[in-house]
PDB file of N, CA and C in Angstrom:
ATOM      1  N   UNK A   1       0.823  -1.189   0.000  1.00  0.00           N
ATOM      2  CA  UNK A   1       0.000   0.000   0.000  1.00  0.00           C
ATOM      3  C   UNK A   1       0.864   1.247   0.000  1.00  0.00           C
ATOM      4  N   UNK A   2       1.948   1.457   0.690  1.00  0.00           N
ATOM      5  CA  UNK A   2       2.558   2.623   0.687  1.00  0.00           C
ATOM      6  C   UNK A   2       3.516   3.073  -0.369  1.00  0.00           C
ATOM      7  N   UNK A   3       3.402   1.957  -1.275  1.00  0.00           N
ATOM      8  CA  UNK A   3       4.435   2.779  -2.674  1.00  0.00           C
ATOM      9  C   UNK A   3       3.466   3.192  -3.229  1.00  0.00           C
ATOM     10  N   UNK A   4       1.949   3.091  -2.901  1.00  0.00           N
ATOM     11  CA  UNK A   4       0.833   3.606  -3.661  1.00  0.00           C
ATOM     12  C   UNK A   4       0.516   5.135  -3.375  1.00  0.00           C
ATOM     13  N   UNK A   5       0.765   5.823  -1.920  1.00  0.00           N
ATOM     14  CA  UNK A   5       0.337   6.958  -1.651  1.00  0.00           C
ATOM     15  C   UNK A   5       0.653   8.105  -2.156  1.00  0.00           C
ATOM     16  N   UNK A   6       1.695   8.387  -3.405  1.00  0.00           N
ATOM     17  CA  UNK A   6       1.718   9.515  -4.352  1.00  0.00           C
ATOM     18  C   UNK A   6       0.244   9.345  -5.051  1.00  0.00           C
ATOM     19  N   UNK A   7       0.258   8.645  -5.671  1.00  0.00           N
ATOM     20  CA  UNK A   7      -1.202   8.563  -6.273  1.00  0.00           C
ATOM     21  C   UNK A   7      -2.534   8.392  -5.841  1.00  0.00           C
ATOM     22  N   UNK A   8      -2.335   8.256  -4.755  1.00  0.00           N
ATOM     23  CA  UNK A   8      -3.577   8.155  -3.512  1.00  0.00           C
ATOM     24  C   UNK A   8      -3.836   9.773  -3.231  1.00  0.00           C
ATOM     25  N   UNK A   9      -2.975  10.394  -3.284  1.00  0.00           N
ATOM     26  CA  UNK A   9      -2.664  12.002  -2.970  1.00  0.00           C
ATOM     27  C   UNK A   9      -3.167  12.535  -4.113  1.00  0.00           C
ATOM     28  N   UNK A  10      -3.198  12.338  -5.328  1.00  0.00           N
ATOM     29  CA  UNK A  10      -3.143  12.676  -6.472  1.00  0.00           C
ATOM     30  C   UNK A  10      -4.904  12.405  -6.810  1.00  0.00           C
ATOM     31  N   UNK A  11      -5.143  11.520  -6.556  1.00  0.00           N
ATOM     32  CA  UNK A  11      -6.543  10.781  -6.508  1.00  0.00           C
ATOM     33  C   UNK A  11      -7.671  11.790  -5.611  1.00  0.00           C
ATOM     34  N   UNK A  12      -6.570  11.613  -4.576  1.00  0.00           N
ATOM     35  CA  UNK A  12      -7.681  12.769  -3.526  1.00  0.00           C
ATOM     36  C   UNK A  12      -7.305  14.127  -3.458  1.00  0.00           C
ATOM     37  N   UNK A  13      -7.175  14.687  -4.365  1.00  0.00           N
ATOM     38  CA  UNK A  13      -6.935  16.201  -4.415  1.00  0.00           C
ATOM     39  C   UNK A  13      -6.105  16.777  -3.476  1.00  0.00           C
ATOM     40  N   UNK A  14      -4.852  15.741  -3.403  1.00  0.00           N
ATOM     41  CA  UNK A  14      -3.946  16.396  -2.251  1.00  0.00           C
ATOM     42  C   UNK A  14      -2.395  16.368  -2.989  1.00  0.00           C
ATOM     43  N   UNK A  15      -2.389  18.074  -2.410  1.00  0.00           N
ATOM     44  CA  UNK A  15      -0.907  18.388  -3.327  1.00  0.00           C
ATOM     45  C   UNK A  15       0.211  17.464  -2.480  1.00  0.00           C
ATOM     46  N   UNK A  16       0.772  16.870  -3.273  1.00  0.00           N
ATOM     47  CA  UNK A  16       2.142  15.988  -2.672  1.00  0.00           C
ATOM     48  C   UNK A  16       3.203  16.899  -2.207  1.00  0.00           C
ATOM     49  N   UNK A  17       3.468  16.798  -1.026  1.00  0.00           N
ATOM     50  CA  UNK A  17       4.870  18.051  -0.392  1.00  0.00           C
ATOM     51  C   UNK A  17       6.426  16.990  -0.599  1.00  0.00           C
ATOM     52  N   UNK A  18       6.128  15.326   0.325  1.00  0.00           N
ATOM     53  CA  UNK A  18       7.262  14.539   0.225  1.00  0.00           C
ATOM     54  C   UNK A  18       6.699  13.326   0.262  1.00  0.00           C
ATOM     55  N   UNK A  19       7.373  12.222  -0.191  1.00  0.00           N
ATOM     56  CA  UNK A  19       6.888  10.921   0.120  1.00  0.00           C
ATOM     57  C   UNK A  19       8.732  10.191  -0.354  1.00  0.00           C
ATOM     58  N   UNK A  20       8.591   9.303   0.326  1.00  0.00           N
ATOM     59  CA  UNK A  20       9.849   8.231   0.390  1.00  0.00           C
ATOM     60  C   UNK A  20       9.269   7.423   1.282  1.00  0.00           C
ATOM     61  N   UNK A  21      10.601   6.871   1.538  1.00  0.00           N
ATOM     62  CA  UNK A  21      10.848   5.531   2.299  1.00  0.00           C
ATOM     63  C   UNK A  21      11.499   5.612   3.467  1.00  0.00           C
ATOM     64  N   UNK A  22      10.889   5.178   4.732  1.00  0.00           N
ATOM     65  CA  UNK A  22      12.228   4.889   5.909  1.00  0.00           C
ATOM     66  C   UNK A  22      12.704   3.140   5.764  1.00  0.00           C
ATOM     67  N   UNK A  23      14.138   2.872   5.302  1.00  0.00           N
ATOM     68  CA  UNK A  23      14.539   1.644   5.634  1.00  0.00           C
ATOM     69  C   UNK A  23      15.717   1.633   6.415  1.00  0.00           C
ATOM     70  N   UNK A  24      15.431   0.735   7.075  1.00  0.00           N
ATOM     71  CA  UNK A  24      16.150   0.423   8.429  1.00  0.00           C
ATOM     72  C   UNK A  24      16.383  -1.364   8.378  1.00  0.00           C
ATOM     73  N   UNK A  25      17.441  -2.098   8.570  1.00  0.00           N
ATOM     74  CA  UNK A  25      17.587  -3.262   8.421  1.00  0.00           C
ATOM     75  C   UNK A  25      18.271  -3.634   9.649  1.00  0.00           C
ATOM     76  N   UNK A  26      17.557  -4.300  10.677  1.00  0.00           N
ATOM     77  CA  UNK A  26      18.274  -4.656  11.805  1.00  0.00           C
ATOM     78  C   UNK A  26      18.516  -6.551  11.829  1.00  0.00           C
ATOM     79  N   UNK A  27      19.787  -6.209  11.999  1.00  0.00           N
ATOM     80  CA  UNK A  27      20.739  -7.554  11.931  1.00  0.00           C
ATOM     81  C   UNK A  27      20.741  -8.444  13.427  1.00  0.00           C
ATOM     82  N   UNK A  28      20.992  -7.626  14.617  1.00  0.00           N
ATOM     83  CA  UNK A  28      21.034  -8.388  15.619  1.00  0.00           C
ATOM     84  C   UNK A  28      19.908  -7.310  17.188  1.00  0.00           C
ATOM     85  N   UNK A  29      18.898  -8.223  17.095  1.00  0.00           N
ATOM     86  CA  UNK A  29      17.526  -7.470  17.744  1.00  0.00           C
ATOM     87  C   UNK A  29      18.175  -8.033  19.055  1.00  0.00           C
ATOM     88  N   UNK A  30      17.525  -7.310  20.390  1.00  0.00           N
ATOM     89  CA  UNK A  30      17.984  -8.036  21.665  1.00  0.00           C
ATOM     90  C   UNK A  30      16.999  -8.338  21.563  1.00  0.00           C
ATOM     91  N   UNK A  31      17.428  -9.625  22.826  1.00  0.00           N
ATOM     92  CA  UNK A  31      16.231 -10.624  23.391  1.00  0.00           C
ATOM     93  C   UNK A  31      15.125 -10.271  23.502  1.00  0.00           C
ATOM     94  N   UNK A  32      14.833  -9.269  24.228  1.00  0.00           N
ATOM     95  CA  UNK A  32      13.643  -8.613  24.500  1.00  0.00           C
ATOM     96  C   UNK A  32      13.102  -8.127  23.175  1.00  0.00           C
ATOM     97  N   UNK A  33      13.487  -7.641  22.237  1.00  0.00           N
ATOM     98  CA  UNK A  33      12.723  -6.692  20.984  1.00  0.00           C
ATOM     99  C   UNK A  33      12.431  -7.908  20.178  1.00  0.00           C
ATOM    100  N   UNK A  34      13.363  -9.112  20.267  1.00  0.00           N
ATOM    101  CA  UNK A  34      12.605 -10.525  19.590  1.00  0.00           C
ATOM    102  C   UNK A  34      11.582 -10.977  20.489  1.00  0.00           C
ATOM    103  N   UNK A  35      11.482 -10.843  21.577  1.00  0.00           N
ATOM    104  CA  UNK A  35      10.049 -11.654  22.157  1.00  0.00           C
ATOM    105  C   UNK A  35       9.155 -11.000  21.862  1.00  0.00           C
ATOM    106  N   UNK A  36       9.738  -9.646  21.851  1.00  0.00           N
ATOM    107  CA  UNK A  36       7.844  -8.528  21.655  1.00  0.00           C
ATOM    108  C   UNK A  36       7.505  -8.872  20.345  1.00  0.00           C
ATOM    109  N   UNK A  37       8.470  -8.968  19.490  1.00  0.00           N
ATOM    110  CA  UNK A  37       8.099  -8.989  17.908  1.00  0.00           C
ATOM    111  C   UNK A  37       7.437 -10.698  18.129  1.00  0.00           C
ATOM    112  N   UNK A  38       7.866 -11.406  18.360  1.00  0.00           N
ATOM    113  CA  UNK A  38       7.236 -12.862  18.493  1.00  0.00           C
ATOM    114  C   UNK A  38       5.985 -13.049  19.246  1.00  0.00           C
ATOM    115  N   UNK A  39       5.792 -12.305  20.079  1.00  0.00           N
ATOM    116  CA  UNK A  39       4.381 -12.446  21.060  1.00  0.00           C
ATOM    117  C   UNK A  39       3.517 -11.749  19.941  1.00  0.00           C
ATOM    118  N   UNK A  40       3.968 -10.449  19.357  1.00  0.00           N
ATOM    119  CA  UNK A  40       2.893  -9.751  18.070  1.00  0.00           C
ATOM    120  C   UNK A  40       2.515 -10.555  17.386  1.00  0.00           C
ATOM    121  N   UNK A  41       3.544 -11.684  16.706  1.00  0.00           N
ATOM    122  CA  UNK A  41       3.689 -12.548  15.514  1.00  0.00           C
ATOM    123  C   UNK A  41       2.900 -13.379  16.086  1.00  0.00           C
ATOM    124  N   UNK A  42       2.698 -13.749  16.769  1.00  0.00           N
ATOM    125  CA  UNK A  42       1.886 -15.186  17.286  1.00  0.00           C
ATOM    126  C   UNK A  42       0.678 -15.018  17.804  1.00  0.00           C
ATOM    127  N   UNK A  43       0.219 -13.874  17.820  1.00  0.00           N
ATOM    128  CA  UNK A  43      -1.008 -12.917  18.607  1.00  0.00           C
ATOM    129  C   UNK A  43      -1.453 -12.810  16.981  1.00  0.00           C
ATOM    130  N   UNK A  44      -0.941 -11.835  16.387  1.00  0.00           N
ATOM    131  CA  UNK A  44      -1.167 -11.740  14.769  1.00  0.00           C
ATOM    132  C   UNK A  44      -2.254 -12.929  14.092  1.00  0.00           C
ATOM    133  N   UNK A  45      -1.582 -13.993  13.903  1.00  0.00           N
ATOM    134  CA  UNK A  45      -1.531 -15.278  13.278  1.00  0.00           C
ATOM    135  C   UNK A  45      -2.405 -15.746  13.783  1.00  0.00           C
ATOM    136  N   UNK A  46      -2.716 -16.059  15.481  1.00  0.00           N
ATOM    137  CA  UNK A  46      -3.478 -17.283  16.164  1.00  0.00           C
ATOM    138  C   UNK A  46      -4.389 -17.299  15.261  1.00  0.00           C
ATOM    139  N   UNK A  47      -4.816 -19.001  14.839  1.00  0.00           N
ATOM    140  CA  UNK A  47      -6.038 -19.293  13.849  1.00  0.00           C
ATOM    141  C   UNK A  47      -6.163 -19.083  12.854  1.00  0.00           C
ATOM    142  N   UNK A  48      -4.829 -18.499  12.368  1.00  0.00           N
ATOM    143  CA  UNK A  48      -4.648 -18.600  10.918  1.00  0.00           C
ATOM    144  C   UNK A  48      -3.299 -19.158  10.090  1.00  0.00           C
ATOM    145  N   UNK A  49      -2.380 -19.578  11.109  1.00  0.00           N
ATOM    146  CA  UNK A  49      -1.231 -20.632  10.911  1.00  0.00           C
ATOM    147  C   UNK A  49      -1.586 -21.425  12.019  1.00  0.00           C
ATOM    148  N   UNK A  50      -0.876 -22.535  11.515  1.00  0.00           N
ATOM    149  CA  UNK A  50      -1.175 -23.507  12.714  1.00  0.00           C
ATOM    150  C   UNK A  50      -0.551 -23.192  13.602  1.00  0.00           C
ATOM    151  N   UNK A  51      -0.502 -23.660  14.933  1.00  0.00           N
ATOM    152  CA  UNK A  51       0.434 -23.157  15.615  1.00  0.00           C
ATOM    153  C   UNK A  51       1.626 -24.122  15.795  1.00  0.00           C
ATOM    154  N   UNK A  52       1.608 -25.328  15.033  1.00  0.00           N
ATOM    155  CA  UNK A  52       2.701 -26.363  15.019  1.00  0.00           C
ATOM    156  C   UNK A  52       3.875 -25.372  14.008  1.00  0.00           C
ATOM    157  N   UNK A  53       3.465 -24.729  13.052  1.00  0.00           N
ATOM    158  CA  UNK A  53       4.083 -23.797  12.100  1.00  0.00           C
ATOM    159  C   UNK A  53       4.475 -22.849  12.891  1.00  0.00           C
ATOM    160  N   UNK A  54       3.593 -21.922  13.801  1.00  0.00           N
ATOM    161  CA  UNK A  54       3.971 -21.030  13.773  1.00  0.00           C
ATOM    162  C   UNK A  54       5.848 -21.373  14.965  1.00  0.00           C
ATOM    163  N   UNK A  55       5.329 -22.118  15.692  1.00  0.00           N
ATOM    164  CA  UNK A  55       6.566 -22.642  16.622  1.00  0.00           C
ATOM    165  C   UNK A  55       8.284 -23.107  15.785  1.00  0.00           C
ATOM    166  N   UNK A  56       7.547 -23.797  14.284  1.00  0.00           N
ATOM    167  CA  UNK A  56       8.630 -23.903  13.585  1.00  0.00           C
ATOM    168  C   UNK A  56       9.502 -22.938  13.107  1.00  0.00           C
ATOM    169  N   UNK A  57       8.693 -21.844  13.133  1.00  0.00           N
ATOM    170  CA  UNK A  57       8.882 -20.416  11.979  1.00  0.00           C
ATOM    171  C   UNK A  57      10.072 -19.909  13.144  1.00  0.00           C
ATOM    172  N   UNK A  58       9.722 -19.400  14.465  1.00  0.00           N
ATOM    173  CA  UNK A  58      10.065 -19.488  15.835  1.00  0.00           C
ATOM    174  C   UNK A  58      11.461 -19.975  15.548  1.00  0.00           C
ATOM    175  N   UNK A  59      11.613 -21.150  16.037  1.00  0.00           N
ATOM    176  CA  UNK A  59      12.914 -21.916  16.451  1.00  0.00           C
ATOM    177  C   UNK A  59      13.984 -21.414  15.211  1.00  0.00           C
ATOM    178  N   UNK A  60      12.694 -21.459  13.844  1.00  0.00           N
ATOM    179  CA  UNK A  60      14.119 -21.478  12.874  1.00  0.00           C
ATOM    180  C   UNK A  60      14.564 -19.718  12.769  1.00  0.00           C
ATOM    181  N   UNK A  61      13.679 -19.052  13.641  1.00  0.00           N
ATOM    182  CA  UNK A  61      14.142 -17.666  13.279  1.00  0.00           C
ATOM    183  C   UNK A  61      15.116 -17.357  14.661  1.00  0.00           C
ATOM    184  N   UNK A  62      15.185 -17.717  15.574  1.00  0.00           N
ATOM    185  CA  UNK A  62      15.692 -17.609  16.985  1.00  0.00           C
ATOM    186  C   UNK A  62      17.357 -18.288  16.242  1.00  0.00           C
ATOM    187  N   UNK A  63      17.045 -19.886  15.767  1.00  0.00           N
ATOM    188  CA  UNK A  63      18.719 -19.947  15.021  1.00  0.00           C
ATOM    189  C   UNK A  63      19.464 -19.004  14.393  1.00  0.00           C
ATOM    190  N   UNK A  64      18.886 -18.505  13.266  1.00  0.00           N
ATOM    191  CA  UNK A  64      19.248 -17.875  12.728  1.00  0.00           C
ATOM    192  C   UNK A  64      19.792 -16.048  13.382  1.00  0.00           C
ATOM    193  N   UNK A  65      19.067 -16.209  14.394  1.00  0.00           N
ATOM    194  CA  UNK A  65      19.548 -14.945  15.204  1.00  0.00           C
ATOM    195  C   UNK A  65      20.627 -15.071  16.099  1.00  0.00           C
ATOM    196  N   UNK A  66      20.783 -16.342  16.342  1.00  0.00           N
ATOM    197  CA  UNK A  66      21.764 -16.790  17.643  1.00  0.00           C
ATOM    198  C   UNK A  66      23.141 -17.010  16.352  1.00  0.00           C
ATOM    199  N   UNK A  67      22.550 -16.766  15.362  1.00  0.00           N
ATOM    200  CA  UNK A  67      23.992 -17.430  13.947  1.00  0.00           C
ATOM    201  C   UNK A  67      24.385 -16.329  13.736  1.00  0.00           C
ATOM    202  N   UNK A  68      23.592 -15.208  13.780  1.00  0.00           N
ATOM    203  CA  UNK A  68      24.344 -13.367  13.192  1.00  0.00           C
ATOM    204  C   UNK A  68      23.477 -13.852  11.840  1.00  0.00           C
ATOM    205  N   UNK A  69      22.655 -14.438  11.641  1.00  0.00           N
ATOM    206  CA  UNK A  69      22.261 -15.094  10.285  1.00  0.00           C
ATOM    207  C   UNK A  69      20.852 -13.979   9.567  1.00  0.00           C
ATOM    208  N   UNK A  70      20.029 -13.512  10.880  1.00  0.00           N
ATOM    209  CA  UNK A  70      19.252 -12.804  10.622  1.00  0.00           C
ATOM    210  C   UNK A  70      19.147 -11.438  10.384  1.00  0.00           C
ATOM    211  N   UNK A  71      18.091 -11.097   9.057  1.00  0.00           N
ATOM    212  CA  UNK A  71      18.009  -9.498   8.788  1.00  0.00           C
ATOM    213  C   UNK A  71      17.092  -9.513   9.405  1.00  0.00           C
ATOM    214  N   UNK A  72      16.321  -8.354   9.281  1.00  0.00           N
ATOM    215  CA  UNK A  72      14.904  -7.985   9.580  1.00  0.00           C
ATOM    216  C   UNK A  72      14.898  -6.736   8.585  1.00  0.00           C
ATOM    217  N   UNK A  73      14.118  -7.011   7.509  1.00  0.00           N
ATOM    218  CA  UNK A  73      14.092  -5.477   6.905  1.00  0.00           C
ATOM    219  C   UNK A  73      12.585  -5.049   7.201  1.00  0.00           C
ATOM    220  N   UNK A  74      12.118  -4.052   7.665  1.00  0.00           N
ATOM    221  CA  UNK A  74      10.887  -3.472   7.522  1.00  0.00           C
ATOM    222  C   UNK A  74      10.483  -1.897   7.002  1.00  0.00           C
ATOM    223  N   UNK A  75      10.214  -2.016   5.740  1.00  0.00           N
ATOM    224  CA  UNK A  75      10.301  -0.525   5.068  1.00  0.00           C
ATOM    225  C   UNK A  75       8.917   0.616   5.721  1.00  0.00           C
ATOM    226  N   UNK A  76       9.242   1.370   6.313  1.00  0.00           N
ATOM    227  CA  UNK A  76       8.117   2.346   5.736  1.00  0.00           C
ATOM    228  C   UNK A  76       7.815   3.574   5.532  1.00  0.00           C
ATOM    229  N   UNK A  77       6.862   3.500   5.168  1.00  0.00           N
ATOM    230  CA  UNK A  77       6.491   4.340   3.314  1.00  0.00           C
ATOM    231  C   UNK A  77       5.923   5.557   4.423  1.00  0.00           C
ATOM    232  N   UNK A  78       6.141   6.828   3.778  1.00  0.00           N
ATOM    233  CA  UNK A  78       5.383   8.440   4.207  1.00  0.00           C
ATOM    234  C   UNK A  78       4.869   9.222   3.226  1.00  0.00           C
ATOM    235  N   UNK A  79       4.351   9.662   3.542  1.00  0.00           N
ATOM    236  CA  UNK A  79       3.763  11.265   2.250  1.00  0.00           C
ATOM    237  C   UNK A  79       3.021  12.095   2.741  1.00  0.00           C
ATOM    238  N   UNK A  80       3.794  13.106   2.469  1.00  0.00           N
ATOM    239  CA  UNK A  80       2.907  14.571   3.368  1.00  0.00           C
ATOM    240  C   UNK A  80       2.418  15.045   2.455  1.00  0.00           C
ATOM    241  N   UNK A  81       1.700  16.247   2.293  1.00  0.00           N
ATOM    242  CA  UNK A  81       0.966  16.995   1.351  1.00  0.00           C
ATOM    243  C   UNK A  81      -0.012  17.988   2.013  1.00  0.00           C
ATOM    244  N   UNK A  82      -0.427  19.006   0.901  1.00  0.00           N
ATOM    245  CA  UNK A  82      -1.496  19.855   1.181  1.00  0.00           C
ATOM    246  C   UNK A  82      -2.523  19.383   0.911  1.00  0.00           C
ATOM    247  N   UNK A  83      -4.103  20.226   1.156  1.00  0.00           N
ATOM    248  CA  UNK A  83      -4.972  20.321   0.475  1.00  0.00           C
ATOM    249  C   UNK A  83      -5.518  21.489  -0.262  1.00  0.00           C
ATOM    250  N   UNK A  84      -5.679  20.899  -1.783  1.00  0.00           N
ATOM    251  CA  UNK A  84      -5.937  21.950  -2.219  1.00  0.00           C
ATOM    252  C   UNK A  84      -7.226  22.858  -2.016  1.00  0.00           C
ATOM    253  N   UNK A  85      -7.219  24.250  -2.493  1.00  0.00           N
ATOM    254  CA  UNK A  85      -8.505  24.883  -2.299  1.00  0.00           C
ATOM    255  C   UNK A  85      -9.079  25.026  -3.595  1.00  0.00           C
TER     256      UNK A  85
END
């Protein structure tokens, strides 16, 4: 949705001021900022992955963090603007 909001602006009669991207790629999360993100992830999901999956997804992402193995990229998108008169 957010590489869409120049034209969402454009659509709704709103003058575009800026729009980009914040990316940020974090390589090694502490313990704590992986459990919160995992309690979200598993709160998220309940009843819509199994939860035999979701535990797999888990272990193999916790390896991969304990390896230096893991990214985390999460982009996101902004756009300011006026309205016109």
């Amino acid at each position: 949705m957010g590489r869409h909001l120049a034209d969402l602006f454009f659509q709704a009669g709103i003058e575009l001021v800026e729009t980009g991207t914040l990316q940020v790629a974090v390589t090694e999360p502490s313990a704590e900022d992986w459990e919160t993100e995992w309690a979200a992830l598993e709160s998220d999901l309940a009843g819509l992955v199994p939860s035999s999956d979701l535990q797999k997804m888990k272990r193999l992402d916790q390896q991969a963090r304990l390896l230096g193995e893991r990214i985390l990229h999460v982009p996101t998108y902004f756009a300011g603007g006026r309205v016109l008169r």
